[in-house]
Structures are given as structure tokens and as C-alpha cells.
PDB file of N, CA and C in Angstrom:
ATOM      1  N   UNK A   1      98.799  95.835 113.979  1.00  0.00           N
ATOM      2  CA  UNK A   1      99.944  95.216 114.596  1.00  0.00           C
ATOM      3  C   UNK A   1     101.023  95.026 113.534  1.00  0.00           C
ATOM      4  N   UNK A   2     102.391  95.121 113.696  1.00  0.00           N
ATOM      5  CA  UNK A   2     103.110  95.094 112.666  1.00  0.00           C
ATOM      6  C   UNK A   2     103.554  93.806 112.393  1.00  0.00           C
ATOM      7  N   UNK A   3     103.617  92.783 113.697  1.00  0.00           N
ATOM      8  CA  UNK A   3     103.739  91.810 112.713  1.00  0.00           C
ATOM      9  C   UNK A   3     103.188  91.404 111.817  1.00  0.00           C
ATOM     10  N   UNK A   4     101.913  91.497 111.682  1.00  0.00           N
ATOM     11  CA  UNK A   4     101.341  91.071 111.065  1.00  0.00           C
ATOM     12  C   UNK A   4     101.173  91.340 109.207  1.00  0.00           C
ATOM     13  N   UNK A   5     101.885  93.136 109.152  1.00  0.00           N
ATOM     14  CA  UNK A   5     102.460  93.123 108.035  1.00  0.00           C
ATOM     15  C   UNK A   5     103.436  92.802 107.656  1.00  0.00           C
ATOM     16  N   UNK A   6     104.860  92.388 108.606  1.00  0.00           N
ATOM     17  CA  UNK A   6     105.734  91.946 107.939  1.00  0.00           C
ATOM     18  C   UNK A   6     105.661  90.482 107.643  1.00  0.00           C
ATOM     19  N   UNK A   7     105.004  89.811 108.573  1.00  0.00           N
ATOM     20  CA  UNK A   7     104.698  88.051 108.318  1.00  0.00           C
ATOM     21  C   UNK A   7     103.981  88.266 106.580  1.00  0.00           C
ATOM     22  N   UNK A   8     102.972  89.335 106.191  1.00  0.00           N
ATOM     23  CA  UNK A   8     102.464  89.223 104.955  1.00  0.00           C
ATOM     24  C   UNK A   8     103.056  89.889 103.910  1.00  0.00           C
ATOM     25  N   UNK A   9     104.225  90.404 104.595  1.00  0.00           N
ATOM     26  CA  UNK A   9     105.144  90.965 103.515  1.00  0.00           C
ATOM     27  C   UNK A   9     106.449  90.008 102.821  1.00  0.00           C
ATOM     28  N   UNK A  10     106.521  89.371 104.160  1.00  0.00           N
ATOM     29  CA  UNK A  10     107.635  87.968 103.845  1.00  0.00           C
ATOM     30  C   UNK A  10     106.953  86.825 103.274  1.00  0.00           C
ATOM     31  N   UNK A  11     105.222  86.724 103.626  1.00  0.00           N
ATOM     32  CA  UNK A  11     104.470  85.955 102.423  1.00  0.00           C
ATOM     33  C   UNK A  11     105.019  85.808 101.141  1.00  0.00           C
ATOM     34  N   UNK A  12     104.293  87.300 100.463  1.00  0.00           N
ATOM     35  CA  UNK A  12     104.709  87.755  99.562  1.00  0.00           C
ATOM     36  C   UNK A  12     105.757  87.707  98.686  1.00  0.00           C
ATOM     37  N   UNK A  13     106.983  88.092  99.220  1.00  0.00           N
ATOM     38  CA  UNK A  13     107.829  88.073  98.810  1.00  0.00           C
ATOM     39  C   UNK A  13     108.804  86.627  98.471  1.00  0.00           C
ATOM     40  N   UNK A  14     108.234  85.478 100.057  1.00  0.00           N
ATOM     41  CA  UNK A  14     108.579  84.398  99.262  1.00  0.00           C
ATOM     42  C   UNK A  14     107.626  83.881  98.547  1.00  0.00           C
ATOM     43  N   UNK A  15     106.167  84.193  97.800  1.00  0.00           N
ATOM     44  CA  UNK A  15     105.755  84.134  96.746  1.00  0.00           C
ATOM     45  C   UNK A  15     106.474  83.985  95.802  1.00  0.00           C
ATOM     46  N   UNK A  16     106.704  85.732  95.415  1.00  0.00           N
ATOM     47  CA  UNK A  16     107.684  85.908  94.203  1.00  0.00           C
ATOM     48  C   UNK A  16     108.863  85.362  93.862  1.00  0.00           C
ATOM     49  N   UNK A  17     109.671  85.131  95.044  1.00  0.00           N
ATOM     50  CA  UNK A  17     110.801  84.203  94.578  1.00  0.00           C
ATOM     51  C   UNK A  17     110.561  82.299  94.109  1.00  0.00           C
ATOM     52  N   UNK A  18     109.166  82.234  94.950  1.00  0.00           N
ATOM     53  CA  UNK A  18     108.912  81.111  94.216  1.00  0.00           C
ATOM     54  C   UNK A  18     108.593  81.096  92.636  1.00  0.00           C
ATOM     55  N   UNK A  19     107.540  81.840  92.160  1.00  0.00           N
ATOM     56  CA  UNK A  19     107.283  81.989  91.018  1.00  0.00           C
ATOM     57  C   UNK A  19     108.364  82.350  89.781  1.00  0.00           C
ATOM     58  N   UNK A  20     109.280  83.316  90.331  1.00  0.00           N
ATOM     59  CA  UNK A  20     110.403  83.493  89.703  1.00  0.00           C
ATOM     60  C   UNK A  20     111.601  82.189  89.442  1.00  0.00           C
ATOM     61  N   UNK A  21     111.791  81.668  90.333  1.00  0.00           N
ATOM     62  CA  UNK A  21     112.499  80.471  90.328  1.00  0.00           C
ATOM     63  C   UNK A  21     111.658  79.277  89.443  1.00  0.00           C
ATOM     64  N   UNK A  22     110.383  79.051  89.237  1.00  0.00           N
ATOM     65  CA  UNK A  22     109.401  78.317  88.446  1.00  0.00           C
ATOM     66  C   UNK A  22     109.932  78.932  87.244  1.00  0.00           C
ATOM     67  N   UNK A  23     109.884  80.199  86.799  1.00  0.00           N
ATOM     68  CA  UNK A  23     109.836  80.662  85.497  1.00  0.00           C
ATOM     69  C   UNK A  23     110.906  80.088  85.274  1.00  0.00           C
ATOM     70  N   UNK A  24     111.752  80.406  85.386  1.00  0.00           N
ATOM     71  CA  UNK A  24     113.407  80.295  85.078  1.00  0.00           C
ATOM     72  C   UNK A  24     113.457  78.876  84.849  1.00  0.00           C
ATOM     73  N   UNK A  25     112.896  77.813  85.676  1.00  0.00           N
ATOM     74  CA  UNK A  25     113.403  76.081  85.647  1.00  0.00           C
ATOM     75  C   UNK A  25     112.483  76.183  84.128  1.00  0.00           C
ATOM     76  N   UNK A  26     110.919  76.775  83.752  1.00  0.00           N
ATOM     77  CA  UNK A  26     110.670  76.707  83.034  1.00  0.00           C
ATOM     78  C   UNK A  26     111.130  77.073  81.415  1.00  0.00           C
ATOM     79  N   UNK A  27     111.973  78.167  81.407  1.00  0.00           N
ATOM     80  CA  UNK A  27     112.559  78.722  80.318  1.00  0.00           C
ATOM     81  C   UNK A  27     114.048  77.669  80.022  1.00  0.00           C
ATOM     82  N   UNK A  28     114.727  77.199  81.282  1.00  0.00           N
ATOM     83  CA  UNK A  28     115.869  75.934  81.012  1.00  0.00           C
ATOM     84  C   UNK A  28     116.117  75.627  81.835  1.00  0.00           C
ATOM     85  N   UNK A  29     115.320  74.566  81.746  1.00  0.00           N
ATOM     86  CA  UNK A  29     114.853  73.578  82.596  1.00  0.00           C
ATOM     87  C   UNK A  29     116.157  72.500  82.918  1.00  0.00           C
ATOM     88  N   UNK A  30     116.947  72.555  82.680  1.00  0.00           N
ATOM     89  CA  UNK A  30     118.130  71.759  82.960  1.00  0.00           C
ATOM     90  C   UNK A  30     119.578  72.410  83.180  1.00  0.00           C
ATOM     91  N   UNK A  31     119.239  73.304  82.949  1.00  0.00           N
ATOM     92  CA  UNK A  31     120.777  74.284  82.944  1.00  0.00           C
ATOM     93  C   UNK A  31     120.763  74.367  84.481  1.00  0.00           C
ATOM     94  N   UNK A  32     120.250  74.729  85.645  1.00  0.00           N
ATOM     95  CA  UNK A  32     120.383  74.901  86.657  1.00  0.00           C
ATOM     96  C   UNK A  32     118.939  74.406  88.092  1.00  0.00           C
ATOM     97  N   UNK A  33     118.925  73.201  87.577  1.00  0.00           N
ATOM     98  CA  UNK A  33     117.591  72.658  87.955  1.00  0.00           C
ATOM     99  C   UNK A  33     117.804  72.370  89.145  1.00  0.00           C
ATOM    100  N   UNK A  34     119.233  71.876  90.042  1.00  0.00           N
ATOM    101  CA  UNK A  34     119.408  71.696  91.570  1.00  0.00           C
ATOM    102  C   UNK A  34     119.463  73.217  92.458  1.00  0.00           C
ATOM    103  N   UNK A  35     119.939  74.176  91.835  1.00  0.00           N
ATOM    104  CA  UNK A  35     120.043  75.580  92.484  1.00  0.00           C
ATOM    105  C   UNK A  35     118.295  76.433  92.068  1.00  0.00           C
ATOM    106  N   UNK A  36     117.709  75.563  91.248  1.00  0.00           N
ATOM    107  CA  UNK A  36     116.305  76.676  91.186  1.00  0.00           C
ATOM    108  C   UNK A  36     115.230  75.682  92.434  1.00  0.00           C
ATOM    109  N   UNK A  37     115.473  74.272  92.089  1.00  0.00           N
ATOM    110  CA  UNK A  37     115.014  73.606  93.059  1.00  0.00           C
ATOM    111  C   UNK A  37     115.424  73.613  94.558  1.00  0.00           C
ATOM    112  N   UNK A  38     116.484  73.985  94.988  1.00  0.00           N
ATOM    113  CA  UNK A  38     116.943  74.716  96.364  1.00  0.00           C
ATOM    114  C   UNK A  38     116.464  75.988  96.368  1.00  0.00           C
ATOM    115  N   UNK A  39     115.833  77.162  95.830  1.00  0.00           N
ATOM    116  CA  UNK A  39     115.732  78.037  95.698  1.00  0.00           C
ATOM    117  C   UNK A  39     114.303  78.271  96.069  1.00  0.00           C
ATOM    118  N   UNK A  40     113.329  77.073  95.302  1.00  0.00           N
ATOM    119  CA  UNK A  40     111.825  76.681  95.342  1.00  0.00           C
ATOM    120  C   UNK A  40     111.454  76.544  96.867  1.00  0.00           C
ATOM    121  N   UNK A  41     112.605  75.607  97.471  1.00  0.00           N
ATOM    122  CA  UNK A  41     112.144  74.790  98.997  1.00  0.00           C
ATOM    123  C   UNK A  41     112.530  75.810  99.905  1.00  0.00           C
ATOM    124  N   UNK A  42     113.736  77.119  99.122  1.00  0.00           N
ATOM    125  CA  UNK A  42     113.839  78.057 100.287  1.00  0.00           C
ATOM    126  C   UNK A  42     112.747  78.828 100.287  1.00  0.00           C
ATOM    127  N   UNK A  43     111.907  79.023  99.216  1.00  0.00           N
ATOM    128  CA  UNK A  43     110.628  80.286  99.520  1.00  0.00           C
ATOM    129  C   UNK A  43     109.602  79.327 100.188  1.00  0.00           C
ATOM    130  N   UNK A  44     109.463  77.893  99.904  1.00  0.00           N
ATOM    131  CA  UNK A  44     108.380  77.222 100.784  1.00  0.00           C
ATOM    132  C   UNK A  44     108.740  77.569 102.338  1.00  0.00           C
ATOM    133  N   UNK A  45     110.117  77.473 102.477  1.00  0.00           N
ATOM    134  CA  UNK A  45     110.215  77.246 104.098  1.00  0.00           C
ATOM    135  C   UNK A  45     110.214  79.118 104.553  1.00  0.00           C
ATOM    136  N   UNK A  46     110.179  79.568 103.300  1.00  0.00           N
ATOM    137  CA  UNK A  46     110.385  81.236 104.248  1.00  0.00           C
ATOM    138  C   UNK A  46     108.955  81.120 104.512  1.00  0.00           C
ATOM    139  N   UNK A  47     107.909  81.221 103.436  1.00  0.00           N
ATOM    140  CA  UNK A  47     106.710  81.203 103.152  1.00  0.00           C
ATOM    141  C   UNK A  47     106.108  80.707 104.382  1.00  0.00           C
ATOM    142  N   UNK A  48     106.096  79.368 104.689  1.00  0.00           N
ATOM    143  CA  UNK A  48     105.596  78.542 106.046  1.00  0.00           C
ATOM    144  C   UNK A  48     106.337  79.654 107.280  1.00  0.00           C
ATOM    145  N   UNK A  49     107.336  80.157 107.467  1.00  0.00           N
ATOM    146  CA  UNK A  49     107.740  80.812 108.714  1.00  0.00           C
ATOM    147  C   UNK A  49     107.005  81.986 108.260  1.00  0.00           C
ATOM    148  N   UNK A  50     106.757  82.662 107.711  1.00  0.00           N
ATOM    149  CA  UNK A  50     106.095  83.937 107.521  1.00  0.00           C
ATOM    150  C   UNK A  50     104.401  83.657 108.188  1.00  0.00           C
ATOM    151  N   UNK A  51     103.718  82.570 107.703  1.00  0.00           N
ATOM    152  CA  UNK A  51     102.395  82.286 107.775  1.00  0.00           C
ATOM    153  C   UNK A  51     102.443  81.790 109.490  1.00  0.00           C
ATOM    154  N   UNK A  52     103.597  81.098 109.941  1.00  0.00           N
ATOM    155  CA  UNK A  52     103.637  81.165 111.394  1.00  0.00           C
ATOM    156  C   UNK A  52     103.550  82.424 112.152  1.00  0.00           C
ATOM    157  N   UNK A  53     104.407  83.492 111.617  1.00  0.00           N
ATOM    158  CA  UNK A  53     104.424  84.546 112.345  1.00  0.00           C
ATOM    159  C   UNK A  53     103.043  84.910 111.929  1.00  0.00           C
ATOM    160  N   UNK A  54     102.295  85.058 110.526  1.00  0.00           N
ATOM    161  CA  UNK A  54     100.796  85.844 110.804  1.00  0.00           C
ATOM    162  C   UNK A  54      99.995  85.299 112.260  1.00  0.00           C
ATOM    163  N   UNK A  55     100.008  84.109 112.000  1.00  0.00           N
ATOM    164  CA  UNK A  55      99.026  82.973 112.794  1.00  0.00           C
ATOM    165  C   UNK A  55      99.423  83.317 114.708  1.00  0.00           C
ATOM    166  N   UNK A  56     100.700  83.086 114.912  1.00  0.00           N
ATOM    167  CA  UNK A  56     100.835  83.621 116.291  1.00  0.00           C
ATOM    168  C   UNK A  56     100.508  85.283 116.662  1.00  0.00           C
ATOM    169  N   UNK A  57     100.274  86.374 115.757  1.00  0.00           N
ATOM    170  CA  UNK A  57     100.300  87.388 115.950  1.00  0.00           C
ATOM    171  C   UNK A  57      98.586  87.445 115.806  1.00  0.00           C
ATOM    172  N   UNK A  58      97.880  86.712 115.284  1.00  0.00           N
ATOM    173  CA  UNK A  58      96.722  86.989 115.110  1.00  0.00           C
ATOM    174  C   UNK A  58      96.348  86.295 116.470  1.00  0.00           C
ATOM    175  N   UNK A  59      97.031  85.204 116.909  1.00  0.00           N
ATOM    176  CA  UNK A  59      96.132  84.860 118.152  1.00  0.00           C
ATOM    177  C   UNK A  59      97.012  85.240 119.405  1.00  0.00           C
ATOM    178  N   UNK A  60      97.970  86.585 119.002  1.00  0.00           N
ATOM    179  CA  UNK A  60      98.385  87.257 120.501  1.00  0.00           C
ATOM    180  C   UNK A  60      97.379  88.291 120.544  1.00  0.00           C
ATOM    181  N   UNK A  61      96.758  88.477 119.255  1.00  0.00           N
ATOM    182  CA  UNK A  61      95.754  89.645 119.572  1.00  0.00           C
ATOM    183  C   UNK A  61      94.689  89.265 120.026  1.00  0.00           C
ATOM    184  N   UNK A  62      94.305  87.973 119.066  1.00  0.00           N
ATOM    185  CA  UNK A  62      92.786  88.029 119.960  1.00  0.00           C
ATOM    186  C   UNK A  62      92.760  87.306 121.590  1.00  0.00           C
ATOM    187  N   UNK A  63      94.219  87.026 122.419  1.00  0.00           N
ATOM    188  CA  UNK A  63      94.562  86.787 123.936  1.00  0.00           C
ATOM    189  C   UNK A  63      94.158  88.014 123.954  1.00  0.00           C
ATOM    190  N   UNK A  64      94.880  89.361 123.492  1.00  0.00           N
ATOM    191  CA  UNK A  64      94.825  90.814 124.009  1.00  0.00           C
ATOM    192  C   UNK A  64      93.137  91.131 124.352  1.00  0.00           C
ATOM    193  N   UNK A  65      92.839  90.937 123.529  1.00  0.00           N
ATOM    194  CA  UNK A  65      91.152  91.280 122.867  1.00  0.00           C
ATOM    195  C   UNK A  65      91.027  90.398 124.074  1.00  0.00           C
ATOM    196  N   UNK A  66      90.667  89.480 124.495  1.00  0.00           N
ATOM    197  CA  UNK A  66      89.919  88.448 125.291  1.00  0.00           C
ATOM    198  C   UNK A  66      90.800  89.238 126.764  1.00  0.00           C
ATOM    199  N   UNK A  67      91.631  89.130 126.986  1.00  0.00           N
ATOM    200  CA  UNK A  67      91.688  90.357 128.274  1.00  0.00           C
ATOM    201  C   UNK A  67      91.324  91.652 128.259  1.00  0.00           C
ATOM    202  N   UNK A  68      91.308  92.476 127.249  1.00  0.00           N
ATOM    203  CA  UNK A  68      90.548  93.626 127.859  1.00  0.00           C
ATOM    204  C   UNK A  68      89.164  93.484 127.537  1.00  0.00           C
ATOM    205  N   UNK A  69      88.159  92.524 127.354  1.00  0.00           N
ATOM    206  CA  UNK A  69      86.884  92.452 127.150  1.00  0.00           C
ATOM    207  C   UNK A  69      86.416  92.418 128.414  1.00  0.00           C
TER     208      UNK A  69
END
């Protein structure tokens, strides 16, 4: 099903922008600490909508699965 790779592709990816935004507060840590910290809460909230879309796509399939059984 494809959502289900793009929900784990938008995982992913707001992974990396989390981790990337960590590095950076870590290397200077004060030079831009309100825009890396807005940056942090935007990959949490992509992250959480991505893991919604896995979660509804996994249980439109197994509705599918449970009707054609």
C-alpha cells in the first residue's frame, strides 16, 4: 500500500531534520536556539502526522483483510 511508504518516508525524513537541527543547537548552541527549537517541534509534529498516516493505513488494511476473509 503506498501509504504506507510515504507515512515511513515522512517518518524518516522528519527524523533527519530532527537530528540535524540537534546537531546544529549542539555545535552553537545560542546563536540560533529559537529557530532550531521551532525547527525540532516542526519534525515532532511532521513525525506524529506521518505515524498517524502509517497507523490509519495499517488498519484500512486489515478492515480490507477482515472483508475479504
Amino acid at each position: 500500500m503506498q501509504a504506507l511508504s510515504i507515512g515511513a518516508a515522512g517518518m524518516m525524513s522528519a527524523q533527519s531534520r530532527f537530528e540535524t537541527s540537534a546537531r546544529r543547537t549542539a555545535t552553537a548552541p545560542l546563536d540560533t536556539l529559537a529557530e532550531e527549537t521551532v525547527e525540532r517541534l516542526q519534525a515532532r509534529t511532521a513525525f506524529s502526522a506521518n505515524a498517524a498516516v502509517v497507523r490509519t493505513a495499517d488498519e484500512m488494511t486489515g478492515a480490507l483483510l477482515d472483508m475479504l476473509a
